[in-house]
Protein backbone atom coordinates (compact mmCIF):
# COMPACT_ATOMS: atom_id res chain seq x y z
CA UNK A 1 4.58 1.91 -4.85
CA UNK A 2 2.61 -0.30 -2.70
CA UNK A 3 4.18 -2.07 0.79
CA UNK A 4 4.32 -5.60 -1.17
CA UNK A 5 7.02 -3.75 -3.71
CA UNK A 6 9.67 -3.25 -1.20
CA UNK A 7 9.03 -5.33 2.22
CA UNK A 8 12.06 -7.25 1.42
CA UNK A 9 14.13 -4.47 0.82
CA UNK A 10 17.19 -4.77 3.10
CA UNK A 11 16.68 -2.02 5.88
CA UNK A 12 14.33 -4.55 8.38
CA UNK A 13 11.13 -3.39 6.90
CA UNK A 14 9.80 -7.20 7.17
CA UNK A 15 11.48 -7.48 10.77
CA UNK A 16 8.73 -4.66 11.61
CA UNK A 17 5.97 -5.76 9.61
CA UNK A 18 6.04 -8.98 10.40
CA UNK A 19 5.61 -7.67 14.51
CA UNK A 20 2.53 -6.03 13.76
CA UNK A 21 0.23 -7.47 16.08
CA UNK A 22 -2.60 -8.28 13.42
CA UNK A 23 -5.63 -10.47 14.18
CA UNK A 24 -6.37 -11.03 9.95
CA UNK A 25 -4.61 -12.46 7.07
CA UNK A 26 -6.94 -10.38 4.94
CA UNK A 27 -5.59 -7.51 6.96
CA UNK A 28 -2.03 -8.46 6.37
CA UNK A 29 -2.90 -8.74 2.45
CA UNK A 30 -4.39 -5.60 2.39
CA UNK A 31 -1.43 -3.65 4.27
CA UNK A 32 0.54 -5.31 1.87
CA UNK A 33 -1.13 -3.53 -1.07
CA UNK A 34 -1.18 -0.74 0.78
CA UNK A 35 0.14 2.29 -1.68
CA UNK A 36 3.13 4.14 0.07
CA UNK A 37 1.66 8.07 1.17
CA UNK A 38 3.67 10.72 -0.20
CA UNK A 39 1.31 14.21 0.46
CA UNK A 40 1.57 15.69 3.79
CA UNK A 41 -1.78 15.61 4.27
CA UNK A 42 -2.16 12.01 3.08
CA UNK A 43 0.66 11.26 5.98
CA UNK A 44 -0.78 13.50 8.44
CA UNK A 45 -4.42 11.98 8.38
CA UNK A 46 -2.56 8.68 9.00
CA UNK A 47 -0.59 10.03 12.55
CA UNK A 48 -4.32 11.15 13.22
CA UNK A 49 -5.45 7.95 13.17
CA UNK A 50 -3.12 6.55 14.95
CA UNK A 51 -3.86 8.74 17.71
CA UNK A 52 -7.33 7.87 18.06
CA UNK A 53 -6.09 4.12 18.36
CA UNK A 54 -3.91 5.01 21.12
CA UNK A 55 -6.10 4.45 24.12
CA UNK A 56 -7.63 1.38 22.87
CA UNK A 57 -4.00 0.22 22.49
CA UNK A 58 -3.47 0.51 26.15
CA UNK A 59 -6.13 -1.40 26.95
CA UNK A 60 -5.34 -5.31 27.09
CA UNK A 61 -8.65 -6.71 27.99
CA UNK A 62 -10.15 -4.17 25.32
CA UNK A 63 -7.27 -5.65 22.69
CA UNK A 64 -7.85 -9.44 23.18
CA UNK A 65 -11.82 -8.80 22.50
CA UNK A 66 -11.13 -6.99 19.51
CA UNK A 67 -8.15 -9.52 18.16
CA UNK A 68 -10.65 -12.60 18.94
CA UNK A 69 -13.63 -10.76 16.77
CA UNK A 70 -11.37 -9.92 14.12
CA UNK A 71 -9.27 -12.95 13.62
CA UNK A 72 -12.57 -13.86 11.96
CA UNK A 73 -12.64 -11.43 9.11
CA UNK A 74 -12.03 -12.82 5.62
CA UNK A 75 -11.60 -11.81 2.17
CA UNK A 76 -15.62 -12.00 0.51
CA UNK A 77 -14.55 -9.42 -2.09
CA UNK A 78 -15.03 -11.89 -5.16
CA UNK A 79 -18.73 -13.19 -3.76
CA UNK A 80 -19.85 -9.81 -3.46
CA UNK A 81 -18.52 -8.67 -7.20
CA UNK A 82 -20.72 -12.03 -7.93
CA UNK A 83 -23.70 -10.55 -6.41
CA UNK A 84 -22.72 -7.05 -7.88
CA UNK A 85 -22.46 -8.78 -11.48
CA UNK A 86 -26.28 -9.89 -10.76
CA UNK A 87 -25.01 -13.81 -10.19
CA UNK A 88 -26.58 -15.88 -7.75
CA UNK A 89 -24.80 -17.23 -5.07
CA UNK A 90 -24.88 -19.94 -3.23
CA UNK A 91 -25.54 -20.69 0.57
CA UNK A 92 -22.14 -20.67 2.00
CA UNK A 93 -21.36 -17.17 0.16
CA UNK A 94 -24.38 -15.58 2.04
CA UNK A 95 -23.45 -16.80 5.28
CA UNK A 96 -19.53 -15.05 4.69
CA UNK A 97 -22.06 -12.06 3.56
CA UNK A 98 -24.29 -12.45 7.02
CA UNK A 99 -21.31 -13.05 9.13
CA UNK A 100 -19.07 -10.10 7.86
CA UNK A 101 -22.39 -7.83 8.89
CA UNK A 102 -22.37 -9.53 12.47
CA UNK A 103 -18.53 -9.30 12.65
CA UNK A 104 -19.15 -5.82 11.98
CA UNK A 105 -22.02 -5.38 14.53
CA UNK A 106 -19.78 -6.91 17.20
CA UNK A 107 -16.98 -4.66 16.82
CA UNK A 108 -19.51 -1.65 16.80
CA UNK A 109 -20.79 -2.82 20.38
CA UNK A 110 -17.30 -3.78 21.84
CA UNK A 111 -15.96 -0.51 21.12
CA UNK A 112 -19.37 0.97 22.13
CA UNK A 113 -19.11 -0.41 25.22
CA UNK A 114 -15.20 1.08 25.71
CA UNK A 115 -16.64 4.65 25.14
CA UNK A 116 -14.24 4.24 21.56
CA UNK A 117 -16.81 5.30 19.31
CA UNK A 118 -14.53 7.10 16.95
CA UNK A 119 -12.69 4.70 15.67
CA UNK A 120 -16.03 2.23 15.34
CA UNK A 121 -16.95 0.64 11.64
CA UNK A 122 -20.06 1.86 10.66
CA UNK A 123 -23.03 -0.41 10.08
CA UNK A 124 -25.98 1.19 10.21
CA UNK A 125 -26.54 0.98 6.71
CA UNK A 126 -26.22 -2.22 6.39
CA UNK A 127 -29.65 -3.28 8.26
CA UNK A 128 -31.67 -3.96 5.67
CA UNK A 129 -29.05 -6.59 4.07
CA UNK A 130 -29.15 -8.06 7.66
CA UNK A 131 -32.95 -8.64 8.09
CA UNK A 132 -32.76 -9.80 4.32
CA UNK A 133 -30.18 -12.57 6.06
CA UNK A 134 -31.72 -13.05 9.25
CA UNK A 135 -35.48 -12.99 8.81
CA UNK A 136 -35.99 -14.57 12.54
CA UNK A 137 -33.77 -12.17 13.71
CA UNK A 138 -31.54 -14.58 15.73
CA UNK A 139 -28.17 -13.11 15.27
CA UNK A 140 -26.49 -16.29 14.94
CA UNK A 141 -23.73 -16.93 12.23
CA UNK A 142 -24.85 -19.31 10.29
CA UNK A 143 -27.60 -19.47 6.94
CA UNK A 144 -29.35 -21.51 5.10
CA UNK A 145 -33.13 -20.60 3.16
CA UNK A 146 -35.48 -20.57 6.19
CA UNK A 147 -38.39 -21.79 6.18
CA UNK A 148 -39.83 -17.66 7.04
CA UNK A 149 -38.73 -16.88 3.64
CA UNK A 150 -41.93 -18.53 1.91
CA UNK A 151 -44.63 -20.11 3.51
CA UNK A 152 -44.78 -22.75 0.33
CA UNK A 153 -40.87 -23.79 1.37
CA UNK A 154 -42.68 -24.18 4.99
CA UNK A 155 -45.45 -26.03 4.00
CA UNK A 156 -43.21 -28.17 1.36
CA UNK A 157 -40.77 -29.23 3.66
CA UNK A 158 -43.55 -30.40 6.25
CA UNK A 159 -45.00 -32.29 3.43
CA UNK A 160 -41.26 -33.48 3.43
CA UNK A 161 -40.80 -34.49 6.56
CA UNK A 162 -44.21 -36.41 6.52
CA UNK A 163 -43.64 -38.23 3.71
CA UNK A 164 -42.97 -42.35 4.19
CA UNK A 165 -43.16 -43.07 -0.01
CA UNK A 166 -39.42 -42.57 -1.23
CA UNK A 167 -40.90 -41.67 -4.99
CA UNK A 168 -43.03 -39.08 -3.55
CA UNK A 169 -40.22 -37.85 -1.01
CA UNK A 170 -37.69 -37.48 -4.45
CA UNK A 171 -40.42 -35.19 -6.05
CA UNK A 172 -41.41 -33.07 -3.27
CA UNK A 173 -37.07 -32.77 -2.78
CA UNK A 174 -37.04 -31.42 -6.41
CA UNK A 175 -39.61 -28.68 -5.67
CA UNK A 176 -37.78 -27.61 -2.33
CA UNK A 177 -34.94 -27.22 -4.05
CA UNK A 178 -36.43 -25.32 -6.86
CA UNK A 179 -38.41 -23.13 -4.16
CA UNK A 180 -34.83 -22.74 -2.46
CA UNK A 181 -32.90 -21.19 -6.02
CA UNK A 182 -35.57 -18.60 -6.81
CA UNK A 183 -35.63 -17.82 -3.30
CA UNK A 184 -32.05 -17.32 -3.55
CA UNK A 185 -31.87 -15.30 -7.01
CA UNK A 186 -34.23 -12.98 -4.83
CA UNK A 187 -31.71 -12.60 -2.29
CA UNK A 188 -29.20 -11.65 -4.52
CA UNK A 189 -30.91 -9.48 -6.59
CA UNK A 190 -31.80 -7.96 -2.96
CA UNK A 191 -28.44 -7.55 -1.99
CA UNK A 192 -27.38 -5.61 -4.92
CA UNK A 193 -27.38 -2.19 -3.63
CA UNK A 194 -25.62 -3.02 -0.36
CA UNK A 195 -22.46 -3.69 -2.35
CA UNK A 196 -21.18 -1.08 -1.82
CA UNK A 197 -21.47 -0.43 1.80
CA UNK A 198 -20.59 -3.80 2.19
CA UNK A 199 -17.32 -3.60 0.64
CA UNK A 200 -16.75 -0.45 3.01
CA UNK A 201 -17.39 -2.12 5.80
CA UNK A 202 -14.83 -5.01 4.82
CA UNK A 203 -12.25 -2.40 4.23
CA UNK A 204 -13.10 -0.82 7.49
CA UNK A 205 -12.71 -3.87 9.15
CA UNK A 206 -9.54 -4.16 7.86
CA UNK A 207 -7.83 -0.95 8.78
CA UNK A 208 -9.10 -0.80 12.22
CA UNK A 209 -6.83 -3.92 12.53
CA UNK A 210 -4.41 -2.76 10.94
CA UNK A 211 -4.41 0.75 12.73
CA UNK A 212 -5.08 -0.71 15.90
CA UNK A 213 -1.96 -3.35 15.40
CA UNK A 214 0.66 -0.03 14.49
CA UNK A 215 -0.93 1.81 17.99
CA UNK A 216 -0.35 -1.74 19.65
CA UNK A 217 3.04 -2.05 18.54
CA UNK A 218 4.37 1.79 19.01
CA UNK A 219 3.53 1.15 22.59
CA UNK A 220 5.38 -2.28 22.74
CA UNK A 221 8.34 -1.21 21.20
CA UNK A 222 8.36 2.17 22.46
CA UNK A 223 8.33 3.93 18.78
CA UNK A 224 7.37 7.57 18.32
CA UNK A 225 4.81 9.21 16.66
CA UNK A 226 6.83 11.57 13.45
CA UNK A 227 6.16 15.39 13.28
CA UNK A 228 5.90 16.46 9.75
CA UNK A 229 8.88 18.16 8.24
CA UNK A 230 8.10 21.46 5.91
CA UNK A 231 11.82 22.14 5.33
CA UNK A 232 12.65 19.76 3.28
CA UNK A 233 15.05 18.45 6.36
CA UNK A 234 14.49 15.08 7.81
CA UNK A 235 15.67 14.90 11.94
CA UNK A 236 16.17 11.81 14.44
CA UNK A 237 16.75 11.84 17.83
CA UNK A 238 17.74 8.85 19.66
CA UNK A 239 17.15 6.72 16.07
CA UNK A 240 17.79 3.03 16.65
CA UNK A 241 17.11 0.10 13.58
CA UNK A 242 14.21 -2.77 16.19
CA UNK A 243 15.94 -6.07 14.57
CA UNK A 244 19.93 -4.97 14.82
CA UNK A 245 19.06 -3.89 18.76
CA UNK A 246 17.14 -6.89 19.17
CA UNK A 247 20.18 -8.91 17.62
CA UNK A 248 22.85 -6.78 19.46
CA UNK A 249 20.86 -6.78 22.94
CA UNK A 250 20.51 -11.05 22.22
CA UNK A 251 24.21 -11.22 22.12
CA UNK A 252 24.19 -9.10 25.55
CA UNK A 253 25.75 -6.19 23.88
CA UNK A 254 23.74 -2.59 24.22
CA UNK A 255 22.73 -0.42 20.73
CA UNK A 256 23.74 2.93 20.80
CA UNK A 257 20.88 5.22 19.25
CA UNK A 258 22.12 7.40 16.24
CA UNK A 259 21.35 11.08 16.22
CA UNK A 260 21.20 12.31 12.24
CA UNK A 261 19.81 15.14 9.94
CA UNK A 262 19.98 15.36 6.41
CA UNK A 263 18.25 17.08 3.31
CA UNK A 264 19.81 20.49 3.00
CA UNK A 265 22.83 19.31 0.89
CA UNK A 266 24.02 15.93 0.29
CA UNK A 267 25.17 14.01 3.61
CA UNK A 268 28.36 11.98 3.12
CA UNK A 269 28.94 8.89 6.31
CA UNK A 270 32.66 7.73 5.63
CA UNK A 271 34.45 5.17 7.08
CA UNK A 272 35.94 1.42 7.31
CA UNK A 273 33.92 -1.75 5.90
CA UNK A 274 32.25 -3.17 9.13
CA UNK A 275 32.18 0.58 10.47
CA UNK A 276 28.64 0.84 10.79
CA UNK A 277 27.54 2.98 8.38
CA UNK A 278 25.45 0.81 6.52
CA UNK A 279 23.68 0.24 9.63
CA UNK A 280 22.93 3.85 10.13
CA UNK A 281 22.18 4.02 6.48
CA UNK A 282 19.38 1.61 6.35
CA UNK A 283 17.99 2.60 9.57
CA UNK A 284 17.08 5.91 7.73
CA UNK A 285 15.66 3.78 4.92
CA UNK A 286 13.26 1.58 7.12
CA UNK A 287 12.54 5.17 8.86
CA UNK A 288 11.36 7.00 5.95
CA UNK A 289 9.60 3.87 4.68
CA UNK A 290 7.56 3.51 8.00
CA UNK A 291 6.65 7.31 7.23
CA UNK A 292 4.85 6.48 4.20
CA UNK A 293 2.74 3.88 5.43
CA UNK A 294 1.77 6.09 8.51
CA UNK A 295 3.48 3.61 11.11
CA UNK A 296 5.69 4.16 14.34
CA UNK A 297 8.95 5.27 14.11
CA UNK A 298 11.85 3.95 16.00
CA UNK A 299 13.44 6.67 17.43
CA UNK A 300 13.06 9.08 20.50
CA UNK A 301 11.59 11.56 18.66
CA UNK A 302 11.47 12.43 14.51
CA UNK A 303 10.83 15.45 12.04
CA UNK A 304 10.32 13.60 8.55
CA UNK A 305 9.94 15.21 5.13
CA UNK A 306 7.84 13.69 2.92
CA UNK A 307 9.19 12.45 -0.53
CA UNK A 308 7.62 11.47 -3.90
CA UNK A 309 10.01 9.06 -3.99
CA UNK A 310 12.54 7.24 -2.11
CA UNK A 311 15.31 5.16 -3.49
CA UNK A 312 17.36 2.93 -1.02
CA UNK A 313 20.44 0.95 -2.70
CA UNK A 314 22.26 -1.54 -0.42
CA UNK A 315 24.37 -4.42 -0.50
CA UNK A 316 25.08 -6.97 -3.69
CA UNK A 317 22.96 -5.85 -6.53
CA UNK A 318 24.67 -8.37 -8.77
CA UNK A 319 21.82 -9.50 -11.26
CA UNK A 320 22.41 -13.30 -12.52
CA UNK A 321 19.13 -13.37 -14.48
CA UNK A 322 20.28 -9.99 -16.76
CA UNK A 323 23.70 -11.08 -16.78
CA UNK A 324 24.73 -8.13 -14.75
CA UNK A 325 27.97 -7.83 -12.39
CA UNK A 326 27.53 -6.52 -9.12
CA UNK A 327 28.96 -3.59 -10.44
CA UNK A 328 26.91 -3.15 -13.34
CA UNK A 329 23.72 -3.87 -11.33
CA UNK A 330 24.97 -1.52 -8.77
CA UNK A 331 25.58 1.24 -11.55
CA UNK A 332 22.26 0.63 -13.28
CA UNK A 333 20.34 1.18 -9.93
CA UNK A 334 21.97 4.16 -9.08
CA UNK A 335 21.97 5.61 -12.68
CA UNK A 336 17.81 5.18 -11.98
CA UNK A 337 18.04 7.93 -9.12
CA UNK A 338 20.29 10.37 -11.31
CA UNK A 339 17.72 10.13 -14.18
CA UNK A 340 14.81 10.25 -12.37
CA UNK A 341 15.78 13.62 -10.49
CA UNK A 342 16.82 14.45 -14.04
CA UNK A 343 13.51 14.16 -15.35
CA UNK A 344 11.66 15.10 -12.20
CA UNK A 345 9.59 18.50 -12.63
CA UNK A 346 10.45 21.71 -10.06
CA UNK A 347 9.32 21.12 -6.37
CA UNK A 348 9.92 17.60 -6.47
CA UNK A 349 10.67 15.32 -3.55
CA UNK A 350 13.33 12.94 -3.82
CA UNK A 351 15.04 10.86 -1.18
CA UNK A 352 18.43 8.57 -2.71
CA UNK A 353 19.99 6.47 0.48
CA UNK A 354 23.00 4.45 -1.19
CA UNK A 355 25.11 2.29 0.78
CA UNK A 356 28.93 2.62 -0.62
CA UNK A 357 28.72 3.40 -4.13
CA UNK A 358 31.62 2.07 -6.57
CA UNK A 359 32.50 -0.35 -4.06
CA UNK A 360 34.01 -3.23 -6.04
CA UNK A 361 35.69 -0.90 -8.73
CA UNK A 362 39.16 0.65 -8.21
CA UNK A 363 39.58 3.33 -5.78
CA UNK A 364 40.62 6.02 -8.51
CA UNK A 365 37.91 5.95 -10.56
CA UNK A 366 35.21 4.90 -7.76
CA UNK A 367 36.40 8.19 -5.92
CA UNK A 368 35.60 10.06 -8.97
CA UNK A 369 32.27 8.57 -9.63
CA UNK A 370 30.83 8.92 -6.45
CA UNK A 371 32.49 12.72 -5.92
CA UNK A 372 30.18 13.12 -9.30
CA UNK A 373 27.34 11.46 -8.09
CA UNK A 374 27.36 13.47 -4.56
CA UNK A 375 28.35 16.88 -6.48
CA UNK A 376 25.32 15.52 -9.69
CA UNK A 377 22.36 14.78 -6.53
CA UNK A 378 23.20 18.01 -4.70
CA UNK A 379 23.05 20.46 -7.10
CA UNK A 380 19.28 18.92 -7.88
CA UNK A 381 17.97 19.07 -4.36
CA UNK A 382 17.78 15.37 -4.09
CA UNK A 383 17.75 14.71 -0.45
CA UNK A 384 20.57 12.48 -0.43
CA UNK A 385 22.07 10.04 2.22
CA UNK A 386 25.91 8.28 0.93
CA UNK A 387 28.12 5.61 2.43
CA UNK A 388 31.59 5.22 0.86
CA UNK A 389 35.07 4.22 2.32
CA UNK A 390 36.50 6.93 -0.18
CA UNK A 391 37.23 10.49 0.65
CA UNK A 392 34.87 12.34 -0.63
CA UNK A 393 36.08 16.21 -0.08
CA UNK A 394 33.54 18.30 2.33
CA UNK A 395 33.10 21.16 -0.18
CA UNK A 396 30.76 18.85 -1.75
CA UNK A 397 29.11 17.54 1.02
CA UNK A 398 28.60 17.83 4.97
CA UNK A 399 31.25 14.73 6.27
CA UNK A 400 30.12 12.48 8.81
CA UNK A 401 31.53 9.10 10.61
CA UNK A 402 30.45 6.40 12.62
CA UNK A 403 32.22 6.46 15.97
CA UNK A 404 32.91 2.57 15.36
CA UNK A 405 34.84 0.54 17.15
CA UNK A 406 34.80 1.99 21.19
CA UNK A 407 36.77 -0.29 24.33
CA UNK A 408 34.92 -3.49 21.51
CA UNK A 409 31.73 -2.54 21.27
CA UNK A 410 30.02 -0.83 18.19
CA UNK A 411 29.37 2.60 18.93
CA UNK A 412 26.89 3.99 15.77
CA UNK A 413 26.62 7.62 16.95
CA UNK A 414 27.64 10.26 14.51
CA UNK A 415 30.33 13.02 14.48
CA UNK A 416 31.69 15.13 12.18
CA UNK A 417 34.34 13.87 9.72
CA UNK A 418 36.81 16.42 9.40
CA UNK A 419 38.61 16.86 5.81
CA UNK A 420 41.55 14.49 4.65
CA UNK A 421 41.81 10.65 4.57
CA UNK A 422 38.92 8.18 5.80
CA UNK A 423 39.24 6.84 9.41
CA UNK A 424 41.81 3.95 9.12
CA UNK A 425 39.67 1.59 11.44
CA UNK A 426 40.01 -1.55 9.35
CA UNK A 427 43.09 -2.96 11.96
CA UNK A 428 40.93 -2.22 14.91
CA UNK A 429 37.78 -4.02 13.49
CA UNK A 430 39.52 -6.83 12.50
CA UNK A 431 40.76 -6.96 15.74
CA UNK A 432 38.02 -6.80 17.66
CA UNK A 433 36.60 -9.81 15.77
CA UNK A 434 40.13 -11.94 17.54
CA UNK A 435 41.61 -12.47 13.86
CA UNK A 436 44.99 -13.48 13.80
CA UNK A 437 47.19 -11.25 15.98
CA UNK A 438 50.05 -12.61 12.96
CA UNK A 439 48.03 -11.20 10.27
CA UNK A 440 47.13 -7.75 12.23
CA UNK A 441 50.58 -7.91 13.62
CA UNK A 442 52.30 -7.78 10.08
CA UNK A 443 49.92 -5.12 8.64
CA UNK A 444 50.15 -2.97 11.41
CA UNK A 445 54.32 -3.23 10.89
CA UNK A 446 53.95 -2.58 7.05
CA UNK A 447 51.61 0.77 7.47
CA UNK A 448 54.40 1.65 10.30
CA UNK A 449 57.18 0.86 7.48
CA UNK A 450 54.64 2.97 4.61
């Protein structure tokens, strides 16, 4: 699954994205096509490199050279297939060739210069290509066929230049610019075997932006750098979801950070609708997703388990275009999670993080099907993380709630949940957002009369 797939997934995966400090578009595209790691060592080679961007992260000056080379770098991945494919190109599509190699060289000395050789793009073997594009050797970025390529294009365009008869000017034109295409097909055919390091060189381009962005932005945002769960059992300390603090701290309120462990049995959050659990629910989402694409997460500190594959279900799944309900959609997604762990061979890695299963059904039967679907998930190791205003019993699961509601401000840490009925904490939300004291008045005299 690539980052494109699910950056609008409902968690505030784009909210984070879309902070990355990145100098490129073609960075940005590539991120977004960016497959999602799932083997530990896959993961762990990403952490590494973020470490090595670290301290060029924490250097400003160092930052703002790097972001003003790189907000150069483009996409020249079709003109070099061209070349590859033994076309000839034209003038403009060897100067993106030339200046990707100086972009490259730049970088190189900038980071040189910072003593951050390690995470420099490598360009040595790409000075042949440049000498092939630069034959005076001036370093600038621009082309065209110079006149040191062929001392007949020299002597041609002197003859040119010299010329006062406009017959005789047209004719010696047509053999410059006959000169200038074989010249060129030379070029290409020149070129040819520097494809490859050439497209390396792009792509390393690319993901020193990109890694150097991440490092940028863990230190902005104060994110932490995961340790790599063996277990099985996924751990957050001080956990926190960037836009819903940034949203909560805007409205001069404070976010509580959220504490939470789960994969060694299912892990049940009950509780009231505007309770907060779907908050905490799809803070572990955007959490595990950073994970697999090697990125800061947002809590004090973290102990992640990697996963094959992670299913996150939230909100209204109603499907318009399939002529689904919200129930039905809701049903279809979630049957997708109990047939793929199903169907999954031994050892397998699944996360499921489903936000209040059975919702909009009745609260009989949407009791029983999510008691099945806890009791179903657990018995096949799926690491599994459950909202649900129903009471689930605790021999099926371990019980948590939100604290909610505390002297009007949301509290999100979690306690246990101790068996019997789900906190009643509807009243007190819907007080705390000043609805009617008539309405909360009467309801709170019928449950005294009940």
């Amino acid at each position: 699954m690539k980052l494109r797939d699910i950056i609008d997934s409902p968690c505030g995966l784009r909210y984070v994205i879309d902070s990355l400090p990145l100098a490129s578009g073609y960075s940005l595209r590539y991120l977004m096509d960016t497959e999602a790691l799932t083997a530990q060592e896959d993961i762990a080679a990403a952490y590494s490199r973020m470490r090595e961007h670290l301290s060029a992260a924490g250097d400003g000056n160092l930052v703002s050279m790097l972001h003003s080379i790189l907000c150069s770098l483009k996409d020249i991945s079709h003109t070099l297939s061209r070349i590859e494919a033994g076309n000839t190109v034209d003038d403009i599509e060897l100067f993106e060739v030339k200046a990707l190699i100086l972009l490259g060289r730049r970088v190189s000395a900038v980071l040189e210069k910072a003593s951050q050789t390690s995470i420099a793009p490598h360009t040595g073997d790409l000075e042949d290509a440049l000498k092939v594009l630069d034959p005076d050797g001036t370093e600038i970025a621009s082309f065209y066929i110079y006149d040191s390529y062929s001392p007949e294009l020299a002597a041609l365009r002197a003859d040119i230049r010299r010329e006062a008869d406009a017959d005789r000017r047209t004719d010696l034109m047509d053999r410059e610019q006959a000169l200038e295409a074989g010249i060129r097909e030379e070029l290409c055919r020149t070129l040819r075997p520097s494809v490859p390091a050439l497209r390396k060189l792009q792509e390393e381009l690319a993901r020193l932006d990109i890694d150097l962005a991440k490092a940028v932005q863990m230190l902005r945002m104060r994110l932490c750098i995961p340790e790599i769960s063996t277990s099985g059992v996924t751990t957050y300390k001080g956990m926190y979801n960037p836009y819903v603090k940034e949203v909560v701290e805007r409205a001069g309120g404070e976010f509580t950070p959220i504490d939470l462990s789960f994969g060694d049995g299912p892990v049940v959050i009950i509780g009231a609708n505007m309770g907060g659990k779907t908050v905490v629910l799809k803070t572990a989402a955007l959490c595990q997703w950073l994970f697999c694409f090697g990125m800061g997460i947002p809590a004090e500190e973290a102990l992640i388990a990697p996963r094959e594959r992670v299913f996150f279900i939230s909100g209204d799944a109603q499907d318009m275009g399939a002529g689904l309900s919200s129930f039905a959609a809701e049903m279809k997604a979630i049957d997708g999670v109990v047939r793929a762990s199903a169907e999954a061979p031994a050892g397998s890695c699944i996360a499921a993080m489903i936000d209040e299963p059975a919702r909009s059904t009745n609260p009989i039967e949407g009791t029983a099907l999510v008691e099945a679907l806890v009791d179903i998930l657990g018995q096949r190791e799926v690491a599994l993380l459950l909202t649900t205003h129903y009471n689930i019993p605790s021999s099926h699961c371990i019980r948590l709630r939100v604290r909610g509601m505390e002297d009007g401000k949301m509290n999100y840490r979690l306690c246990p949940a101790p068996e019997g009925d789900v906190p009643h904490e509807a009243l007190k939300v819907a007080e705390s957002l000043n609805i009617s004291p008539e309405w909360t008045g009467k309801a709170k005299k019928l449950l005294e009369y009940e």
